[in-house]
Protein backbone atom coordinates (compact mmCIF):
# COMPACT_ATOMS: atom_id res chain seq x y z
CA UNK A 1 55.53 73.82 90.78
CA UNK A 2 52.92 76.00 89.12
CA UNK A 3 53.00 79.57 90.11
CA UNK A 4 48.97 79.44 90.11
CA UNK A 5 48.99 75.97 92.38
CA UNK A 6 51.32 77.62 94.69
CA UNK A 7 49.15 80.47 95.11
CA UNK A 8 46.15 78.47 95.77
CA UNK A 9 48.13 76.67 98.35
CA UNK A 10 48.94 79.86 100.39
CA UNK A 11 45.58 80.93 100.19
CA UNK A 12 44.34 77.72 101.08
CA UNK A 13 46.97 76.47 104.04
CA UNK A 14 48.17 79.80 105.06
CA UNK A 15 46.34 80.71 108.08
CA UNK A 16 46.84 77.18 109.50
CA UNK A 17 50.44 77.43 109.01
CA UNK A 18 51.21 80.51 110.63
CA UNK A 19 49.30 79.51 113.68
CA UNK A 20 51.54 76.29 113.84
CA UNK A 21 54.44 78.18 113.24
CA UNK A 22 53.37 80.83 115.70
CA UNK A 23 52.53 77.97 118.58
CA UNK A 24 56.05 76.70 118.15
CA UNK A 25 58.03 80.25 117.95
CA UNK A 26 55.69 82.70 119.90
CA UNK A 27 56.93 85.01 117.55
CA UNK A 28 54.40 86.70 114.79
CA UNK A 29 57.68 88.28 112.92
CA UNK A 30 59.28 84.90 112.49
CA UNK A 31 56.31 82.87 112.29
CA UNK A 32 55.73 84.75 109.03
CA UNK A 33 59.20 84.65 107.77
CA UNK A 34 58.91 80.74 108.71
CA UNK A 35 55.95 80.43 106.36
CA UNK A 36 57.35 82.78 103.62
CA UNK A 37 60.31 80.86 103.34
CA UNK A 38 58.82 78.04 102.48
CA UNK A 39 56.53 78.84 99.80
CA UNK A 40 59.65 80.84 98.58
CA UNK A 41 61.21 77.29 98.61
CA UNK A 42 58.41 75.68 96.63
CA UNK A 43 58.02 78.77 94.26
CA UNK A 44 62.18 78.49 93.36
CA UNK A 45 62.67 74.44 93.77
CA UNK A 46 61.03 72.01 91.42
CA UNK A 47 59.40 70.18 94.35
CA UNK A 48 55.75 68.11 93.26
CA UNK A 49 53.52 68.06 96.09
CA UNK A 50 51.46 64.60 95.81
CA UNK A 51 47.52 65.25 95.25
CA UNK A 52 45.99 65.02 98.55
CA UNK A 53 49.35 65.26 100.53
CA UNK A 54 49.94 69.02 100.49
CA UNK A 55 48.49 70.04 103.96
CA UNK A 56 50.92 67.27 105.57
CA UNK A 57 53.64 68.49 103.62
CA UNK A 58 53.43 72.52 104.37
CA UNK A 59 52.74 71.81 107.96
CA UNK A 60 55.82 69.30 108.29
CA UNK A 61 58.14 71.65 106.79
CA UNK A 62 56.65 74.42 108.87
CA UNK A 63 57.28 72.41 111.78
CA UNK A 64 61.04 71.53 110.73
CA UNK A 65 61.76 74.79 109.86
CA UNK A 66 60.24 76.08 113.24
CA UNK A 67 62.10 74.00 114.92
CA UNK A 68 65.49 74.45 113.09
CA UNK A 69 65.23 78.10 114.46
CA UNK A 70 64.77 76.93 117.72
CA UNK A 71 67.69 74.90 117.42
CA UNK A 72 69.97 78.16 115.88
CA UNK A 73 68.51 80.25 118.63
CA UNK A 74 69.77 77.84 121.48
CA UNK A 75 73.10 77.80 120.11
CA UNK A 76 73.51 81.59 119.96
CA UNK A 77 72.63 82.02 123.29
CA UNK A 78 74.81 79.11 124.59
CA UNK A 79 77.65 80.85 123.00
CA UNK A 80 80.53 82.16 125.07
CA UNK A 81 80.52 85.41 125.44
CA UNK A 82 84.10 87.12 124.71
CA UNK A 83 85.53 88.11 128.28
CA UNK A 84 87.19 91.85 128.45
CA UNK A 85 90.60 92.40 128.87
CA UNK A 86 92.16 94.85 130.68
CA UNK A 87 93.48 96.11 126.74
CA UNK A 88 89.91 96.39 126.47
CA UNK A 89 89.15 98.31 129.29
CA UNK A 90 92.00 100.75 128.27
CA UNK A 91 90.94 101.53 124.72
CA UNK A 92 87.71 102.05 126.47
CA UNK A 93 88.94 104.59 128.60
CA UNK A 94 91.11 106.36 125.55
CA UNK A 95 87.71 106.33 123.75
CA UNK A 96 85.51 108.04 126.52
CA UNK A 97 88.33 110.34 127.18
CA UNK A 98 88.44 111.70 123.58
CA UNK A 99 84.93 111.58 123.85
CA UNK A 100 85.05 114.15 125.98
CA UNK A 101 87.88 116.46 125.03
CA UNK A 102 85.73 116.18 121.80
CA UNK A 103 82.58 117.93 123.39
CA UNK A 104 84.13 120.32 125.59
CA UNK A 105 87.09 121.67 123.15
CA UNK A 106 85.47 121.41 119.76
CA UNK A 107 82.86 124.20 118.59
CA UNK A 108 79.47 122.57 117.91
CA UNK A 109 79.84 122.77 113.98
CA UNK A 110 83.29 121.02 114.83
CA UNK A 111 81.58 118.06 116.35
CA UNK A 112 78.75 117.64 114.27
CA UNK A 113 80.68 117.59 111.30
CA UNK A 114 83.50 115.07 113.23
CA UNK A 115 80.55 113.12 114.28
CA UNK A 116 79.26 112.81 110.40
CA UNK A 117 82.64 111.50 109.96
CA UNK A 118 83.76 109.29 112.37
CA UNK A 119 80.50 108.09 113.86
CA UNK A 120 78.13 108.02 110.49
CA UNK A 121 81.04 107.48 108.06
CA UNK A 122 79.63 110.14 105.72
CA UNK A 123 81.92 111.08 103.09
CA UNK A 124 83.04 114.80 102.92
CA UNK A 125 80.74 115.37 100.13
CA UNK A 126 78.21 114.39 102.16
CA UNK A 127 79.35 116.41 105.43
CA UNK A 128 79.56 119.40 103.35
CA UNK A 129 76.34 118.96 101.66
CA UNK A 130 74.48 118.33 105.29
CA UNK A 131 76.34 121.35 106.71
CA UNK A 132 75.82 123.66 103.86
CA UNK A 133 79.66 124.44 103.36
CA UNK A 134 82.90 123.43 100.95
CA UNK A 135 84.32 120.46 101.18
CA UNK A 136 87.48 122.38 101.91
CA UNK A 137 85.88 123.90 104.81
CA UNK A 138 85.18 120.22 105.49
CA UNK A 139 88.45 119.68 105.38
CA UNK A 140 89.72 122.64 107.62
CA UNK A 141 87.14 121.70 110.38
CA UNK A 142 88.22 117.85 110.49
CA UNK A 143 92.10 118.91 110.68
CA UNK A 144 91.73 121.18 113.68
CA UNK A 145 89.99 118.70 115.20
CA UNK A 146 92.10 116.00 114.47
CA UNK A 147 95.19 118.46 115.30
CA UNK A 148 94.07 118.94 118.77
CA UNK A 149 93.20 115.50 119.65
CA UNK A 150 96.82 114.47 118.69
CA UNK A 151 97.97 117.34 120.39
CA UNK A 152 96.00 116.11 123.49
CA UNK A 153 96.58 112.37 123.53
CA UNK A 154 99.42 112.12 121.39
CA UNK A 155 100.00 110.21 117.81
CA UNK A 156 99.32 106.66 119.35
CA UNK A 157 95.91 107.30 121.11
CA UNK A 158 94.35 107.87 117.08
C-alpha cells in the first residue's frame, strides 16, 4: 500500500481505533502499540484494502490483535510459578550474608567500585573513569575485596 493512502487512513480511522482498542485492553500504552502495529503491518506488507472496506478492516484487525494480547496475557499469568528449593533458599542466604560482610568490612570507595562491578557490570574502564582513578587502582580495590570475601566464606561461596 501507498505510503500517502496509509497516512490518510491513520488520520482518518485513528481515533476510532484506539478507543476500540482501548475498550478491549483498558490500557492507553498498549492500546497504542495495538494500533501502531498494525499500520506498521500495512506500511511493510503488500496488503490492498478494498475501496469502501477499510474502516471494517482496521477495526477487525484491531479487535484480533486486542484480543490476541488478551489471550498472551492469560497464559502468562496461568503459568506456574517455579517453587524454591531449599538450594535456593541457601544461595539466598550466602548472598545476603556477603551482602553484608560487603558493607560492614569494605571502605565505601571499596563498595562502590565492587558494586559498579558486580551489580552494574561496568567494565574497569568504566569503574575507573566514574571513580576518577587507574584502572590498576581498579584492580587493587576489586582484589582486596575479593581476597577477603574468600577469606570469609571460603573458595566455594564465590
Amino acid at each position: 500500500m501507498e505510503r500517502d493512502i496509509i497516512q490518510q487512513l491513520f488520520r482518518q480511522h485513528y481515533a476510532k481505533m484506539q478507543r476500540v482498542a482501548q475498550t478491549l485492553l483498558c490500557d492507553g500504552q498498549e492500546s497504542e502499540d495495538v494500533v501502531s502495529d498494525i499500520f506498521e503491518q500495512l506500511l511493510s506488507s503488500g496488503i490492498a484494502l478494498m475501496p469502501g472496506t477499510e474502516e471494517r478492516y482496521l477495526l477487525t484487525s484491531v479487535r484480533n490483535r486486542c484480543l490476541k494480547r488478551l489471550r498472551h496475557q492469560a497464559v502468562k499469568r496461568n503459568a506456574p510459578i517455579p517453587e524454591a528449593t531449599d538450594e535456593d533458599d541457601a544461595a539466598d542466604g550466602r548472598l545476603t550474608d556477603i551482602v553484608e560482610f560487603v558493607v560492614s568490612h569494605l571502605s565505601p570507595q571499596e563498595q562502590r567500585i565492587f558494586g559498579l562491578r558486580f551489580t552494574d557490570g561496568f567494565t574497569y574502564e568504566e569503574i575507573a573513569q566514574a571513580e576518577g582513578i587507574s584502572r590498576v587502582a581498579v584492580w587493587k580495590h576489586l582484589s582486596h575485596a575479593i581476597t577477603a570475601i574468600k577469606k570469609q566464606f571460603g573458595q566455594k561461596t564465590i
